[in-house]
C-alpha atoms as a PDB file:
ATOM      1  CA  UNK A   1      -6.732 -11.094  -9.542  1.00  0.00           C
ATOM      2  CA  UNK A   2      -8.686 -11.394 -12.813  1.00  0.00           C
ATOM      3  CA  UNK A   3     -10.051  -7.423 -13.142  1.00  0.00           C
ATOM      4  CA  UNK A   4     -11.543  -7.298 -16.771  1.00  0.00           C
ATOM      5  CA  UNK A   5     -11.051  -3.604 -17.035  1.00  0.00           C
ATOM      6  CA  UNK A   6      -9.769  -0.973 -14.837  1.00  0.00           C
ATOM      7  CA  UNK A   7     -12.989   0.413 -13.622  1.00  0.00           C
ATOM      8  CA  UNK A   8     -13.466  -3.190 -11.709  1.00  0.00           C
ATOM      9  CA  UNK A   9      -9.874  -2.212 -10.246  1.00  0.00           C
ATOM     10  CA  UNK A  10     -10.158   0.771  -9.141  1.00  0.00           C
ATOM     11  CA  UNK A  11     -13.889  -0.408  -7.503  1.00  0.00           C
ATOM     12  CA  UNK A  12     -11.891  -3.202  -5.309  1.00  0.00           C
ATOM     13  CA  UNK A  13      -9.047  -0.394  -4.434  1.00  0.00           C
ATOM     14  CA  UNK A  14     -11.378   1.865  -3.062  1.00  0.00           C
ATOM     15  CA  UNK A  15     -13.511  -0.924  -1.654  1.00  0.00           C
ATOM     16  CA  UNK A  16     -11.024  -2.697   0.390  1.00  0.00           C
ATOM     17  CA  UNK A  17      -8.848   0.843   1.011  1.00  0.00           C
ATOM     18  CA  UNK A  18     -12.357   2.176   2.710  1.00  0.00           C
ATOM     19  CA  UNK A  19     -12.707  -1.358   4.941  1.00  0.00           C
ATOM     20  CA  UNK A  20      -9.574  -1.305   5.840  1.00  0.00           C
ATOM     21  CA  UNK A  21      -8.285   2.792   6.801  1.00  0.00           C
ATOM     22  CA  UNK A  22     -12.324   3.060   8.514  1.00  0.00           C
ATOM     23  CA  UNK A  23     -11.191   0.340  10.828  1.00  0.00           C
ATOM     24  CA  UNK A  24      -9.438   2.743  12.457  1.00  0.00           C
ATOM     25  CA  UNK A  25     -11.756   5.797  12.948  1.00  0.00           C
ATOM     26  CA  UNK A  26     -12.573   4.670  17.215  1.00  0.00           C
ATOM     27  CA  UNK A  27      -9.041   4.466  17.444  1.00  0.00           C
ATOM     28  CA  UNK A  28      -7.496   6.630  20.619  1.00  0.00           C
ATOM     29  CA  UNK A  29      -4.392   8.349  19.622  1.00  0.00           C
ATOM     30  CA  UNK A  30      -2.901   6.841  22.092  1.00  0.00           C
ATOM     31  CA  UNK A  31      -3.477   3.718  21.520  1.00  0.00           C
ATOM     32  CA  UNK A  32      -1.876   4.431  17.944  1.00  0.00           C
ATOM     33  CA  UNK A  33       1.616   3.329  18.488  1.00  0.00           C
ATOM     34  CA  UNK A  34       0.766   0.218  21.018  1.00  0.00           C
ATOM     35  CA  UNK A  35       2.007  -2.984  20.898  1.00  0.00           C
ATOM     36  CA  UNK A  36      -0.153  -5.898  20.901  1.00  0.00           C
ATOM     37  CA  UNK A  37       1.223  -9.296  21.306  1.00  0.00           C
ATOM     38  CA  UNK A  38       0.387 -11.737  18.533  1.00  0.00           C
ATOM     39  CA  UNK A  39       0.075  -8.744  16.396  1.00  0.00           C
ATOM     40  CA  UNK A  40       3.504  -8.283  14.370  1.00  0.00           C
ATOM     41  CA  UNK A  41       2.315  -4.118  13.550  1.00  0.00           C
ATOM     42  CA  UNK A  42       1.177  -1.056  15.651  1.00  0.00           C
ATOM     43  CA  UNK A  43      -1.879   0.436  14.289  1.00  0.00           C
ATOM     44  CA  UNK A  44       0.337   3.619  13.064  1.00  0.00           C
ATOM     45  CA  UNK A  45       3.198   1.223  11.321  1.00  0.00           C
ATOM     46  CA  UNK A  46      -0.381  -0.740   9.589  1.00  0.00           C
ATOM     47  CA  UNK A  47      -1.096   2.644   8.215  1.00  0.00           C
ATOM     48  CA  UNK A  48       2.909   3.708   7.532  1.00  0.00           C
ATOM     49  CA  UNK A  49       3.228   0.924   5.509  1.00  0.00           C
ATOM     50  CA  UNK A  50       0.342   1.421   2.913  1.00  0.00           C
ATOM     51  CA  UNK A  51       1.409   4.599   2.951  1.00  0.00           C
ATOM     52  CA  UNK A  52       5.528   3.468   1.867  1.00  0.00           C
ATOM     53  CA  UNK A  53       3.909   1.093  -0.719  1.00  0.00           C
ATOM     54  CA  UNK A  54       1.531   3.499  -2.444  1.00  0.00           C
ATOM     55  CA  UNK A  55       4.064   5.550  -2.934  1.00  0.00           C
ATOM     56  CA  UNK A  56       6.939   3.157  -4.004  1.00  0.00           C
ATOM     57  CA  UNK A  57       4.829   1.591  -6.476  1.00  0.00           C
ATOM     58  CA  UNK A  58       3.705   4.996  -7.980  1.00  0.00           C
ATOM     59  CA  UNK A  59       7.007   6.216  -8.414  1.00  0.00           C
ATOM     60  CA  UNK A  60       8.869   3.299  -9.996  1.00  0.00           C
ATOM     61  CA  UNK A  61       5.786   4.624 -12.672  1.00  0.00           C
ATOM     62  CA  UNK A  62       6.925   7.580 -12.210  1.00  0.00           C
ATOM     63  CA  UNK A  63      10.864   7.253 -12.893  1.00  0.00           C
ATOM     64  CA  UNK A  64      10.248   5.158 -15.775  1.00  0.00           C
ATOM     65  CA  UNK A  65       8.204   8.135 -17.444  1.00  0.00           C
ATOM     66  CA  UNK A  66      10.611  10.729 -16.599  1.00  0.00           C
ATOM     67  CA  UNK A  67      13.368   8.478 -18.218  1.00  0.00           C
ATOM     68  CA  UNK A  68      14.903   7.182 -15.105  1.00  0.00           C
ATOM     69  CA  UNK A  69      15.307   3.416 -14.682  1.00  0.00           C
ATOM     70  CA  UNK A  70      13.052   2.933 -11.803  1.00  0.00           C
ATOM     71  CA  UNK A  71      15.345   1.021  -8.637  1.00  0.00           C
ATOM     72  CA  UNK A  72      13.067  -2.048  -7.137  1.00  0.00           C
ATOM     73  CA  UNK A  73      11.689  -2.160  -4.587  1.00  0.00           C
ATOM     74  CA  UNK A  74      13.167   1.061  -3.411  1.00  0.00           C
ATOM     75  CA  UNK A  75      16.638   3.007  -3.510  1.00  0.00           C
ATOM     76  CA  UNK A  76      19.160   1.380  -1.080  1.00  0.00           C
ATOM     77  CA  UNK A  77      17.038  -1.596  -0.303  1.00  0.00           C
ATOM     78  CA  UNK A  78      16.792  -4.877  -2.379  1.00  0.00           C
ATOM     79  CA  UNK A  79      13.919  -7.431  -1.964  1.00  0.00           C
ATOM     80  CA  UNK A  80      15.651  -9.410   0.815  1.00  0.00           C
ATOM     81  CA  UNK A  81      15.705  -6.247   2.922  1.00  0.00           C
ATOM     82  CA  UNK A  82      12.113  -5.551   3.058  1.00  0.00           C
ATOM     83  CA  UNK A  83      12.340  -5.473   6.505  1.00  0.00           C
ATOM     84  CA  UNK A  84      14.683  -2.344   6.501  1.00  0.00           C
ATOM     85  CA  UNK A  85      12.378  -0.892   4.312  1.00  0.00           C
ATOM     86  CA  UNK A  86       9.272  -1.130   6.031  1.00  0.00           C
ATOM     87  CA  UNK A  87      10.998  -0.112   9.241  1.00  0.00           C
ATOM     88  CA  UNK A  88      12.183   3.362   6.805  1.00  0.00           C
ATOM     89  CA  UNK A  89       8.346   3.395   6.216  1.00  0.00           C
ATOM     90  CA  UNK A  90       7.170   3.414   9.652  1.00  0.00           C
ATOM     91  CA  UNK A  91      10.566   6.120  10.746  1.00  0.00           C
ATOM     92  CA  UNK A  92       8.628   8.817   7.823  1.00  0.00           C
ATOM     93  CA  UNK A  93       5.460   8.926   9.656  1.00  0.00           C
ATOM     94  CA  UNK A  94       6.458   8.368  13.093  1.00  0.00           C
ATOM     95  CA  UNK A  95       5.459  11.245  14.225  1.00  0.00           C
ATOM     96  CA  UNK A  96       2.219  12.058  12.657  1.00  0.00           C
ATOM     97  CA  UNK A  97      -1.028  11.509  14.968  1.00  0.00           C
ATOM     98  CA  UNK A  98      -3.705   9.208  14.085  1.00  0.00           C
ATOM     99  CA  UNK A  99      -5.881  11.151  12.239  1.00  0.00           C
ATOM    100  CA  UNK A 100      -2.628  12.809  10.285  1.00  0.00           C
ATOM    101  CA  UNK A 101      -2.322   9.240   9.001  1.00  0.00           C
ATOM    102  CA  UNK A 102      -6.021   8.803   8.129  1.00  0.00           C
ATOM    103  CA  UNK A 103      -6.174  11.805   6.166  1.00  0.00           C
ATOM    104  CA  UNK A 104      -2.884  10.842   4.617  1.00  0.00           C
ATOM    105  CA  UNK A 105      -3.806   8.000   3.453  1.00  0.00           C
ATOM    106  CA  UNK A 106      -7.066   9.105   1.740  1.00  0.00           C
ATOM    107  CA  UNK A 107      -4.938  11.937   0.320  1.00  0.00           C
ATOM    108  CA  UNK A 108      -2.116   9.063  -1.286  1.00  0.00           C
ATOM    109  CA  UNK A 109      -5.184   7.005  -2.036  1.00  0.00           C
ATOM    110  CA  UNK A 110      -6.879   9.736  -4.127  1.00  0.00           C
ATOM    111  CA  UNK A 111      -3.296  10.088  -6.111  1.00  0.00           C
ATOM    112  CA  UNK A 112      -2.976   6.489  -7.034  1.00  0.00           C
ATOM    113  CA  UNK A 113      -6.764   6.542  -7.683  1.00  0.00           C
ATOM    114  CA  UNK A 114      -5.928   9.121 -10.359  1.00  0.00           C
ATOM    115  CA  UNK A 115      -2.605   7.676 -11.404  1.00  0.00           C
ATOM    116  CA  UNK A 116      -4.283   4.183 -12.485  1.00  0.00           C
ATOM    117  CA  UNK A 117      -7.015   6.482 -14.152  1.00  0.00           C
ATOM    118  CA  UNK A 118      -4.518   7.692 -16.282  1.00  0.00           C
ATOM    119  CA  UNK A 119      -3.470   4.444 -17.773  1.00  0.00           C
ATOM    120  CA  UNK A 120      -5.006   2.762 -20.522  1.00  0.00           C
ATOM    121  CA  UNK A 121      -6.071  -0.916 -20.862  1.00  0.00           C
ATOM    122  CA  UNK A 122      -2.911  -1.912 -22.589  1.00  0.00           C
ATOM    123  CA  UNK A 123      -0.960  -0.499 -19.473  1.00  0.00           C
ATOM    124  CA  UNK A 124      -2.465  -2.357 -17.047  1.00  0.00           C
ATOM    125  CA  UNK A 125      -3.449  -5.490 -18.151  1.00  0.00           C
ATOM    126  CA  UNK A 126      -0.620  -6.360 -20.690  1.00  0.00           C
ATOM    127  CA  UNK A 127       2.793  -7.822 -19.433  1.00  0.00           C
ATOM    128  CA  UNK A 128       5.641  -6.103 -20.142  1.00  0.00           C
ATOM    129  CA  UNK A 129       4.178  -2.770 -20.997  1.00  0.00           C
ATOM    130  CA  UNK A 130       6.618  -1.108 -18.088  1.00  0.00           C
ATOM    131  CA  UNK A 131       9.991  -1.616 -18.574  1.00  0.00           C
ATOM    132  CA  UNK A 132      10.011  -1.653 -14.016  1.00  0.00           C
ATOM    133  CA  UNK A 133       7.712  -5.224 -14.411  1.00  0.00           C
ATOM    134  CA  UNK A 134      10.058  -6.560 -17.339  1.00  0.00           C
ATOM    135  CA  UNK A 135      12.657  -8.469 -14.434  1.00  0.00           C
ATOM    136  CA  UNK A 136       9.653  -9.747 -12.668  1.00  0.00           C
ATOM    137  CA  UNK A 137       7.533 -12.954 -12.755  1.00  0.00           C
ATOM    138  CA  UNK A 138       6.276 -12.715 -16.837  1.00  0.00           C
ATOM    139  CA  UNK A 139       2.688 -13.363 -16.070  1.00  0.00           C
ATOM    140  CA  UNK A 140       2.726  -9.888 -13.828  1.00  0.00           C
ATOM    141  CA  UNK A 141       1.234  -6.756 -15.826  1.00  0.00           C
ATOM    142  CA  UNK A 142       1.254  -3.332 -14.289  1.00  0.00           C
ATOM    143  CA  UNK A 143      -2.422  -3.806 -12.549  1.00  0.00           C
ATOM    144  CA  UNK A 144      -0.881  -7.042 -10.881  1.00  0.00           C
ATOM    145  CA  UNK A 145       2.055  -4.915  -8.805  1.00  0.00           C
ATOM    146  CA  UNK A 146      -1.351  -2.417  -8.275  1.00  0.00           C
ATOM    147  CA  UNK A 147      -3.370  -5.358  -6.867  1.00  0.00           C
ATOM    148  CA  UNK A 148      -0.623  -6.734  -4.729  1.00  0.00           C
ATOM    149  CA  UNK A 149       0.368  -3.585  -3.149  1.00  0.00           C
ATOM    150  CA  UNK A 150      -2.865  -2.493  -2.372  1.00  0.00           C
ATOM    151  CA  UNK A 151      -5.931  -4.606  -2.912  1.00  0.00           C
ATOM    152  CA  UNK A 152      -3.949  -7.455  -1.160  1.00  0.00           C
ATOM    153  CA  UNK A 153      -2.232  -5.472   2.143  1.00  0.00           C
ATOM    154  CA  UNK A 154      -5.741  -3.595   2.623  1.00  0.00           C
ATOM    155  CA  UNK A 155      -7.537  -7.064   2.916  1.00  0.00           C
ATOM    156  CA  UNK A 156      -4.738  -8.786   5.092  1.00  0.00           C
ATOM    157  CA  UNK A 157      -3.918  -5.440   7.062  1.00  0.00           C
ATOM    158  CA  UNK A 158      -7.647  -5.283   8.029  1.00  0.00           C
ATOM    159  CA  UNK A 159      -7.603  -8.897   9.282  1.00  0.00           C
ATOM    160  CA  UNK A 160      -4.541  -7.680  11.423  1.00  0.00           C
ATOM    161  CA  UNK A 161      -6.121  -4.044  12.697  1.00  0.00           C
ATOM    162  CA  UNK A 162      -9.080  -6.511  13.705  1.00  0.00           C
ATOM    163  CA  UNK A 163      -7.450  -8.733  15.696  1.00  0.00           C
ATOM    164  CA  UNK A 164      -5.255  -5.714  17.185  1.00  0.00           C
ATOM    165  CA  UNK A 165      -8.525  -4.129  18.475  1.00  0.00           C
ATOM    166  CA  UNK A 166      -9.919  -7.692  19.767  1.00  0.00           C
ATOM    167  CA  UNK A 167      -6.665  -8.509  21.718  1.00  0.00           C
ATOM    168  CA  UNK A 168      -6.243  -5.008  23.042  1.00  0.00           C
ATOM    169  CA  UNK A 169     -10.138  -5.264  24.425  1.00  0.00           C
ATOM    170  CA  UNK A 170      -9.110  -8.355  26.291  1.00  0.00           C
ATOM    171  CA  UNK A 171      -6.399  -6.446  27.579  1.00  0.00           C
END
């Protein structure tokens, strides 16, 4: 991750979010919550849990600038129970269909687009700026938690979406 402003940021967001959610526009809906073995996800949990982590990310932003102290990774859960948490995640949007969770995630995508618009430079790219990335590894500014929780699952999500649809066509 070496981004030398935000524009370059928010170009690989958008980039790999568009690869990735586009993967599943031949989906059926009912293939949506299916099982695939040697694929740890359904294609609706993929989705669900992009969806969980834009969110969770945004908001610790979010507390911190109301005045809260922001609770990492998320409110009941600690980083050994991200399990639990993604399994929360995929209970939220359960019962949305397919293209619910398309649209959804263009929608939450549009919201962090304009979130990470709104911060300047120093924001982003300088450690420490957010109290929320103080605990965390030093080297890790604001854009870094960005990158990792969405640059990084869109890429590796894709690969898995990808090999969902190639196992389930051998099916």
């Amino acid at each position: 991750m070496n981004y030398e402003n935000k524009q370059q940021l928010l170009d690989e967001i958008n980039k790999t979010a568009k690869l990735f959610i586009d993967e599943f526009s031949e989906l059926s809906e009912s293939d949506k919550d299916k099982f695939i073995e040697g694929v740890d996800r359904t294609p609706a949990q993929m989705i669900a849990y992009q969806l969980g982590w834009l969110d969770l990310v945004k908001s610790w932003d979010d507390d911190e600038l109301a005045g809260k102290t922001p609770v990492l990774p998320a409110e009941g859960y600690k980083w050994n129970q991200l399990g639990e948490l993604y399994q929360h995640f995929y209970h939220i949007y359960q019962d949305y269909s397919l293209q619910q969770l398309i649209e959804l995630f263009k929608q939450k995508l549009a919201i962090w687009n304009s979130w990470i618009a709104s911060l300047d430079d120093n924001t982003l790219f300088t450690k420490d700026a957010r109290n929320w990335t103080k605990p965390y590894p030093s080297a890790w500014p604001v854009a870094r938690f960005i990158h990792i929780n969405s640059v990084a699952p869109f890429k590796s999500f894709r690969t898995k979406i990808r090999k969902w649809k190639k196992l389930n066509l051998n099916q």
